[in-house]
C-alpha atoms as a PDB file:
ATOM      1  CA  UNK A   1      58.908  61.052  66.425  1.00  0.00           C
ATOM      2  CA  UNK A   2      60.453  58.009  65.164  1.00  0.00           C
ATOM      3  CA  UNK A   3      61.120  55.442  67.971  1.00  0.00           C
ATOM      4  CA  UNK A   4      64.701  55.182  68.952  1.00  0.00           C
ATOM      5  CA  UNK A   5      66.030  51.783  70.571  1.00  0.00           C
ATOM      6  CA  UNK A   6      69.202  49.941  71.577  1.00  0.00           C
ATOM      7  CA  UNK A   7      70.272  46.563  72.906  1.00  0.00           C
ATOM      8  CA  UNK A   8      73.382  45.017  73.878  1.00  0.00           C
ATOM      9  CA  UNK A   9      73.774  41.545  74.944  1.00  0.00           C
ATOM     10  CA  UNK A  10      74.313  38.155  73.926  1.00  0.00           C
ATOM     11  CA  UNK A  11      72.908  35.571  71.388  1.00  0.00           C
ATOM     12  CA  UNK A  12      72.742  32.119  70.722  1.00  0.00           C
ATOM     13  CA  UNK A  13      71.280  30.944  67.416  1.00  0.00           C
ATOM     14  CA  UNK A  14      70.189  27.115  66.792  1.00  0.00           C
ATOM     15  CA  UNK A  15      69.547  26.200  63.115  1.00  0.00           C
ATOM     16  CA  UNK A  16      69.142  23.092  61.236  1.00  0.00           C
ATOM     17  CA  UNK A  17      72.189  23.241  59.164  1.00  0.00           C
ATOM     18  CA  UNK A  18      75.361  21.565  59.015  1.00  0.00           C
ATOM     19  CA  UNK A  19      78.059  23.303  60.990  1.00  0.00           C
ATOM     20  CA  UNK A  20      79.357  26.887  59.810  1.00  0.00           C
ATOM     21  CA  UNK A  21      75.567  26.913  58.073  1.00  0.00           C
ATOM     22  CA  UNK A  22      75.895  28.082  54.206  1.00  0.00           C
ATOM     23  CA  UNK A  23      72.967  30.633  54.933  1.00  0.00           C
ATOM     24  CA  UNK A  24      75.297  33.028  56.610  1.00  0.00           C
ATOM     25  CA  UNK A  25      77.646  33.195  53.006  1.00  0.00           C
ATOM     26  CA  UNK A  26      74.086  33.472  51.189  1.00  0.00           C
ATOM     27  CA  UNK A  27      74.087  29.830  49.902  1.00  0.00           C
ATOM     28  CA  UNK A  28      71.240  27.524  49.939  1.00  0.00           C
ATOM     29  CA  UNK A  29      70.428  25.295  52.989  1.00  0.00           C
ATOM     30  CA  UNK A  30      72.053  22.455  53.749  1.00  0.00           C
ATOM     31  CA  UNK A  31      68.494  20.509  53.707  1.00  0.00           C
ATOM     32  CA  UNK A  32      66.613  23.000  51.225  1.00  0.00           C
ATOM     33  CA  UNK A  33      64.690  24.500  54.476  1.00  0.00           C
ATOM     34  CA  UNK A  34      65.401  26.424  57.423  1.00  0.00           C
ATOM     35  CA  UNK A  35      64.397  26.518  60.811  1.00  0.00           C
ATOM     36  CA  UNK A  36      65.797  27.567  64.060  1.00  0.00           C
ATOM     37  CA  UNK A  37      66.066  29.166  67.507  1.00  0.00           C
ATOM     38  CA  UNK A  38      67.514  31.703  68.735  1.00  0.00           C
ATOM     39  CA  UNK A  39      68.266  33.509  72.052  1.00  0.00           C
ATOM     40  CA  UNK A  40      68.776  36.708  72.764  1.00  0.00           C
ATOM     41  CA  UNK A  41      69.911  37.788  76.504  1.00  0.00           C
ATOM     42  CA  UNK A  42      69.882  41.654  76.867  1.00  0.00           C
ATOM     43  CA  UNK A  43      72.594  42.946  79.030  1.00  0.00           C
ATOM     44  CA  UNK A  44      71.461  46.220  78.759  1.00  0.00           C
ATOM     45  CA  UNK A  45      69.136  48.036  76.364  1.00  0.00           C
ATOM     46  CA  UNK A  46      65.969  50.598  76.203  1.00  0.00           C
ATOM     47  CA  UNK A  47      63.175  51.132  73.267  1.00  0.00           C
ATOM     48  CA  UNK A  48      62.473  55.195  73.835  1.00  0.00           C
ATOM     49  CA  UNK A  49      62.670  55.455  77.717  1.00  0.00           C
ATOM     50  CA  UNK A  50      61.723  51.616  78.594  1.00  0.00           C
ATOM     51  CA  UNK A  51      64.624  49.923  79.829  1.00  0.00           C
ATOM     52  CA  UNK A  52      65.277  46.493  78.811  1.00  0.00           C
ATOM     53  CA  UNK A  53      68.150  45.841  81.088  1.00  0.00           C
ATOM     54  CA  UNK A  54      68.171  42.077  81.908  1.00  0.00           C
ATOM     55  CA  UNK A  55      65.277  40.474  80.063  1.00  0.00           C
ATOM     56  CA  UNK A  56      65.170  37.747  77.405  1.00  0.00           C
ATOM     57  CA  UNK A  57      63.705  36.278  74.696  1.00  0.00           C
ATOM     58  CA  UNK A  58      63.114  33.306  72.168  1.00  0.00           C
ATOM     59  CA  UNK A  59      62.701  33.887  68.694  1.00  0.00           C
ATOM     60  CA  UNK A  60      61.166  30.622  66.934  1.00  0.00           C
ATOM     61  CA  UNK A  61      61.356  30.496  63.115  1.00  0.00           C
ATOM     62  CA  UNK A  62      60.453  28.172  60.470  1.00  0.00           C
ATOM     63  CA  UNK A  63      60.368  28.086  56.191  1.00  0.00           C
ATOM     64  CA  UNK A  64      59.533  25.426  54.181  1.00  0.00           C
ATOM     65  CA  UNK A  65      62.074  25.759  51.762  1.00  0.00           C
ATOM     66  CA  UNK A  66      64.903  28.545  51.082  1.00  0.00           C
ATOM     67  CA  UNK A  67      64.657  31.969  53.608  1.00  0.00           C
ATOM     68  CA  UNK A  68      63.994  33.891  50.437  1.00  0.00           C
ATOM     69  CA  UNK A  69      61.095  31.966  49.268  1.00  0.00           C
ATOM     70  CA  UNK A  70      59.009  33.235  52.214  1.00  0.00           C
ATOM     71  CA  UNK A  71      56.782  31.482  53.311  1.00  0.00           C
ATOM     72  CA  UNK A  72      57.990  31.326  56.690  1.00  0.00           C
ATOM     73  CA  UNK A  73      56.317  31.344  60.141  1.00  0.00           C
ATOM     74  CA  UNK A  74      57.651  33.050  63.697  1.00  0.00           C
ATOM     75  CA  UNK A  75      57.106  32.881  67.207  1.00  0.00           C
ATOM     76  CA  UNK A  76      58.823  34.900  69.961  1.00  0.00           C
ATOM     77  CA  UNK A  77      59.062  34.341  73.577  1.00  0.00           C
ATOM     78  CA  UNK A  78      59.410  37.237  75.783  1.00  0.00           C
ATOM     79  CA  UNK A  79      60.406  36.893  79.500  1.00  0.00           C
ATOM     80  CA  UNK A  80      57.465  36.831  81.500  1.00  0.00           C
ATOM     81  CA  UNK A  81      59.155  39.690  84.126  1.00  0.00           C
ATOM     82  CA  UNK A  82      58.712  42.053  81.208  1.00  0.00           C
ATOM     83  CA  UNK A  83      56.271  44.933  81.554  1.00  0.00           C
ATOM     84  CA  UNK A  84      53.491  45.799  79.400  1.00  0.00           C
ATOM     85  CA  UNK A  85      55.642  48.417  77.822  1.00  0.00           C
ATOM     86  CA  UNK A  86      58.917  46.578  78.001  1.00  0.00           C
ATOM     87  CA  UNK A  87      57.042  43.546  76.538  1.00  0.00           C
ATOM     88  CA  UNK A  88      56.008  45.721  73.303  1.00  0.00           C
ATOM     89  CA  UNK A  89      58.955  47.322  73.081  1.00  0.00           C
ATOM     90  CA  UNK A  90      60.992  43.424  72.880  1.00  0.00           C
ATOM     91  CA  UNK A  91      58.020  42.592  70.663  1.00  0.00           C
ATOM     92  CA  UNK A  92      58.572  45.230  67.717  1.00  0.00           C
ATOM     93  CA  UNK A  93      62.511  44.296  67.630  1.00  0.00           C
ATOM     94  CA  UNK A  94      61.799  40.856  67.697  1.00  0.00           C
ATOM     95  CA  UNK A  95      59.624  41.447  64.554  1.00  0.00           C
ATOM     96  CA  UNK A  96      61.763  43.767  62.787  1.00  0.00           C
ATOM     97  CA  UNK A  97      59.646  47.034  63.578  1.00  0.00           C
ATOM     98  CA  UNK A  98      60.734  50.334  64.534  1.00  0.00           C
ATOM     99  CA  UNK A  99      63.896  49.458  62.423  1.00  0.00           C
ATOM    100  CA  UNK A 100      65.565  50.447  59.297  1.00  0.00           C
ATOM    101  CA  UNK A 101      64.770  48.463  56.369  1.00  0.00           C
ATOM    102  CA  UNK A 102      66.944  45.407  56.058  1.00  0.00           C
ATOM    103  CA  UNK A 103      69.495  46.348  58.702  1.00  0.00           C
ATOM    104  CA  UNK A 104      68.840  43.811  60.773  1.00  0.00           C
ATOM    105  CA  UNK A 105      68.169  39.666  60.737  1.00  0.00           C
ATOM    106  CA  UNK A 106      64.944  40.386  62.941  1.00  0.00           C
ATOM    107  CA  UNK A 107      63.748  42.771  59.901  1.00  0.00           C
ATOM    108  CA  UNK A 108      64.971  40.077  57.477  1.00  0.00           C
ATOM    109  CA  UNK A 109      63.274  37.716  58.867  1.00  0.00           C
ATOM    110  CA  UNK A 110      60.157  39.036  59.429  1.00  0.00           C
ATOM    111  CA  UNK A 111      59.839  40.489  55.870  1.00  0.00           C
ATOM    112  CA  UNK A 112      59.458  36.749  54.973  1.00  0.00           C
ATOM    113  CA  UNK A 113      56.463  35.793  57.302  1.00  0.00           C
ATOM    114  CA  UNK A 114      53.306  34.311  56.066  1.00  0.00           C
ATOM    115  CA  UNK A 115      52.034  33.354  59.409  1.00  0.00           C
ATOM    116  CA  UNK A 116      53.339  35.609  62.885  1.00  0.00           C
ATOM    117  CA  UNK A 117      52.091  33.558  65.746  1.00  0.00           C
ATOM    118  CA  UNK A 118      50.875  36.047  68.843  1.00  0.00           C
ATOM    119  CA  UNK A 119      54.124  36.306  71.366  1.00  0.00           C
ATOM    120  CA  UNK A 120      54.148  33.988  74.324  1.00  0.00           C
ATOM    121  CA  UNK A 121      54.903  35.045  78.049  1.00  0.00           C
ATOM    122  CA  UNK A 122      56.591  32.574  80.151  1.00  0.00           C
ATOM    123  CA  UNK A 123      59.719  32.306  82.883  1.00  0.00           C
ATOM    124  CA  UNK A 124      62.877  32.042  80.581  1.00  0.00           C
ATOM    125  CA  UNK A 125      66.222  30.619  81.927  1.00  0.00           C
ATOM    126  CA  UNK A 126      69.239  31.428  80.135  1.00  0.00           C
ATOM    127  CA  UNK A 127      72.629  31.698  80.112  1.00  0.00           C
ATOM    128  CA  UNK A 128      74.794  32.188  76.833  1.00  0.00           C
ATOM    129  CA  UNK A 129      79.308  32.564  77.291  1.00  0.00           C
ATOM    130  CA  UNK A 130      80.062  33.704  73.791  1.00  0.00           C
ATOM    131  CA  UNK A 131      83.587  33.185  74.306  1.00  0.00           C
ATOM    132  CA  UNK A 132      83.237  29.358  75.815  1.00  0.00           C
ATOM    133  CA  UNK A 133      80.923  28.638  73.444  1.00  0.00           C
ATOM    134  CA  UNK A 134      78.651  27.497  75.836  1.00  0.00           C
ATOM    135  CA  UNK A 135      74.496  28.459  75.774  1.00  0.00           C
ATOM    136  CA  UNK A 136      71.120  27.005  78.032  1.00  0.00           C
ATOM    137  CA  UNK A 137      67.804  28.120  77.303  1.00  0.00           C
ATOM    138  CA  UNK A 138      64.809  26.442  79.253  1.00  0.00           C
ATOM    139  CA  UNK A 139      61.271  27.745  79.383  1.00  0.00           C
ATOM    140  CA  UNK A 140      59.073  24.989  80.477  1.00  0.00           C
ATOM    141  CA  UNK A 141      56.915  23.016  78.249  1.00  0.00           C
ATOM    142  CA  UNK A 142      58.208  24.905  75.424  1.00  0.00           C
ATOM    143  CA  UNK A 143      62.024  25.431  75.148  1.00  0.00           C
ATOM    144  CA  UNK A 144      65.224  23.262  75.685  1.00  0.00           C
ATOM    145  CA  UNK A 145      68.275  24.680  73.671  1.00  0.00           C
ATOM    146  CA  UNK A 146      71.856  24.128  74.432  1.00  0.00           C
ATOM    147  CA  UNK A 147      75.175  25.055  73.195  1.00  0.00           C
ATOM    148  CA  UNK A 148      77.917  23.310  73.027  1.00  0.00           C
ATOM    149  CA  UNK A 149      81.889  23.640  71.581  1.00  0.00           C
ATOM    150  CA  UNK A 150      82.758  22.243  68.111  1.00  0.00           C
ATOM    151  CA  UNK A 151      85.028  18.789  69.013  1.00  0.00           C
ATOM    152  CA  UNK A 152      87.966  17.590  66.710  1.00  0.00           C
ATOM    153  CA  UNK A 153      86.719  14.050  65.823  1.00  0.00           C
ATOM    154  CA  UNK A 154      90.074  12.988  65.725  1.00  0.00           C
ATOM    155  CA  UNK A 155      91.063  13.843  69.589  1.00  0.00           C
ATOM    156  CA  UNK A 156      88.369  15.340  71.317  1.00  0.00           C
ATOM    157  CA  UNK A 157      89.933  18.278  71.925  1.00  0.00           C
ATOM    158  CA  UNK A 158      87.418  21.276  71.613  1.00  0.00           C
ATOM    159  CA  UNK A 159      87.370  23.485  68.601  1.00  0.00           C
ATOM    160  CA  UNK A 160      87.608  27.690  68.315  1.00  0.00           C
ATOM    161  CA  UNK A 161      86.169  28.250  64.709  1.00  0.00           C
ATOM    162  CA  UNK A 162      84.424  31.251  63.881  1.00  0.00           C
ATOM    163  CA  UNK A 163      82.806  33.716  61.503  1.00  0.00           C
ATOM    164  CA  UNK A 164      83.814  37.283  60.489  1.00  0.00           C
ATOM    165  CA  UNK A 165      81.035  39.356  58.686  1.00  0.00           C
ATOM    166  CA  UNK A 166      82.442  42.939  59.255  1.00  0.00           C
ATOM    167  CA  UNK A 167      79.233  44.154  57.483  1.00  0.00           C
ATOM    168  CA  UNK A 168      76.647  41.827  58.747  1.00  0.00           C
ATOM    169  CA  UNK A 169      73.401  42.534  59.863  1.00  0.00           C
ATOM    170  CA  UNK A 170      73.332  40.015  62.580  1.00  0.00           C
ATOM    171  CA  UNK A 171      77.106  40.301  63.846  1.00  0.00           C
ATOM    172  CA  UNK A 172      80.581  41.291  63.090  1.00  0.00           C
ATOM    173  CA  UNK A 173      82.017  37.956  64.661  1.00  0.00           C
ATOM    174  CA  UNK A 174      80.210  34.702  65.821  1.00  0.00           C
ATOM    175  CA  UNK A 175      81.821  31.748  67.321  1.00  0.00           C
ATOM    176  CA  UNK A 176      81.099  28.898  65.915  1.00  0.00           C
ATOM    177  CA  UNK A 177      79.395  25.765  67.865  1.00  0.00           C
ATOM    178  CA  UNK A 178      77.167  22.972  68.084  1.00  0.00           C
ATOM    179  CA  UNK A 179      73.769  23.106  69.067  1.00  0.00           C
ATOM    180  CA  UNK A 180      70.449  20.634  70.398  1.00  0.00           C
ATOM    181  CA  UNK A 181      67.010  22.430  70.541  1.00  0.00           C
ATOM    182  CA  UNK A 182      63.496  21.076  71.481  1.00  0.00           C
ATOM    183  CA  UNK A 183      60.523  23.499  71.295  1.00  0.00           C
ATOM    184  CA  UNK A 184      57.008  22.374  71.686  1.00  0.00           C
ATOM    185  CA  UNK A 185      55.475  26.039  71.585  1.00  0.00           C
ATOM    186  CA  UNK A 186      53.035  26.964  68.160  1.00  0.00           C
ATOM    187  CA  UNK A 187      56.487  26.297  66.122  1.00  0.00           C
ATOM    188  CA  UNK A 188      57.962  22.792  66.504  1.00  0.00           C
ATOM    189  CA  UNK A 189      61.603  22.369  66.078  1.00  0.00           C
ATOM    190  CA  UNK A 190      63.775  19.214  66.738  1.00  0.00           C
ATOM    191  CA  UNK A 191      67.424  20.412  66.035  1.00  0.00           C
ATOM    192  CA  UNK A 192      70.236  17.695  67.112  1.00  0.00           C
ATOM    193  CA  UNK A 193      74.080  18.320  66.838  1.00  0.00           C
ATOM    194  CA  UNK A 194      73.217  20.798  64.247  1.00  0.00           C
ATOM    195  CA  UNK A 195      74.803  24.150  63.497  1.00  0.00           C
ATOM    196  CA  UNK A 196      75.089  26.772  66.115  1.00  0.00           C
ATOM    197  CA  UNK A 197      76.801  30.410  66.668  1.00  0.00           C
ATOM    198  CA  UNK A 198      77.464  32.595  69.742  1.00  0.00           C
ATOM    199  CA  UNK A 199      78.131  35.887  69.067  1.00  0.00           C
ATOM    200  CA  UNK A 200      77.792  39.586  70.823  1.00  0.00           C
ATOM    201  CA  UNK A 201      74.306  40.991  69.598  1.00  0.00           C
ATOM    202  CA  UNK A 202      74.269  44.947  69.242  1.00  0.00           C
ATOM    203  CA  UNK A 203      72.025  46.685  67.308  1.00  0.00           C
ATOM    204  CA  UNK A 204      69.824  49.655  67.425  1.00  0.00           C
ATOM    205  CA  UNK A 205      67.170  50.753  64.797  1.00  0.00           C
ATOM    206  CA  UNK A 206      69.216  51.572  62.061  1.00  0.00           C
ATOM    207  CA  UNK A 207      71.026  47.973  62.453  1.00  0.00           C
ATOM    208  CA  UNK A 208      74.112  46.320  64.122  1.00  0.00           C
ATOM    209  CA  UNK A 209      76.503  48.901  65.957  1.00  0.00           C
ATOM    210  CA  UNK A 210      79.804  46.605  64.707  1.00  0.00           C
ATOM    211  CA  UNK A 211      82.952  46.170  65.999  1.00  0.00           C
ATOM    212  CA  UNK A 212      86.294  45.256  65.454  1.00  0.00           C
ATOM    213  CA  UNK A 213      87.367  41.461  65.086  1.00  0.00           C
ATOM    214  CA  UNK A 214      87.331  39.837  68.220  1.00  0.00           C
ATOM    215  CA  UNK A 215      87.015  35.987  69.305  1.00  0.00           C
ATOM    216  CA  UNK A 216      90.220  35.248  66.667  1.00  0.00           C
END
């Protein structure tokens, strides 16, 4: 029997592009490469009858050029609390297994891996308001992310921008944000005041469960 899986939580996504990132309207990067972080915070969630209720993880990736071109390398970070079985489970949708072709970024993504680093176990603290635009991820030695509110250089005054992809295979809405990541870990990433996006992550193995417009 085919392995049937859900998760429901939160995630905050790091990349090296300008604000709003062009990848997400399938335009080229804004530096001809791509690399980011992202965090995913399960709320609740299960992978068969393992619950995933709780736990967290970092997935690192990394191209040399354009997503398409491949080439690319991953890392993911699973929450040390995990169980052997709950720490497959985050694992396979982390790498785009046990899931419909293409229906998801995690599939995506991993369909353009040259190099899949073995996962990493370690304490993850994290804490991601998708309506404040507001996101900390710290694992020790490896992982500093934060997430911050876009600011109107003109006043200060903190921005609500946003994205609407009623078909996506990441979201249906995202806010819209700025982002700083360090990561030390098998993938290296420096990422400062670059593009970031909050949004509700839902998704089971045939792809994102979506929803109506929200965050307007």
């Amino acid at each position: 029997m085919a392995d049937k899986w859900m998760i429901r939580g939160s995630q905050f996504a790091n990349c090296n592009c300008d604000f709003g990132c062009p990848c997400q309207f399938y335009s080229k990067t804004t530096h001809g490469f791509c690399e980011a972080s992202n965090s995913v915070l399960i709320e609740e969630g299960y992978f068969n009858d393992t619950p995933l209720d709780g736990l967290s993880f970092v997935l690192l990736v990394k191209w040399p050029g354009e997503v398409a071109e491949g080439n690319g390398s991953q890392q993911v970070i699973i929450d040390e609390r995990a169980n052997p079985e709950q720490r497959e489970a985050i694992r396979k949708i982390a790498h785009g297994e046990s899931t419909a072709p293409g229906s998801t970024h995690f599939f995506i993504f991993n369909s353009t891996m040259s190099e899949v680093h073995d996962p990493l176990f370690a304490p993850i603290e994290m804490s991601i308001d998708v309506d404040e635009r507001r996101a900390h991820t710290k694992i020790k030695g490896l992982v500093e992310s934060t997430g911050s509110p876009l600011k109107n250089p003109f006043n200060g005054e903190e921005m609500k921008k946003g994205i609407h992809l009623p078909k996506g295979f990441e979201y249906t809405y995202a806010e819209v944000g700025s982002g700083n990541s360090k990561v030390t870990s098998d993938i290296e990433l420096d990422l400062n005041e670059s593009h970031g996006h909050f949004n509700i992550l839902h998704m089971n193995q045939d792809g994102v469960i979506h929803h109506e417009l929200s965050g307007a």
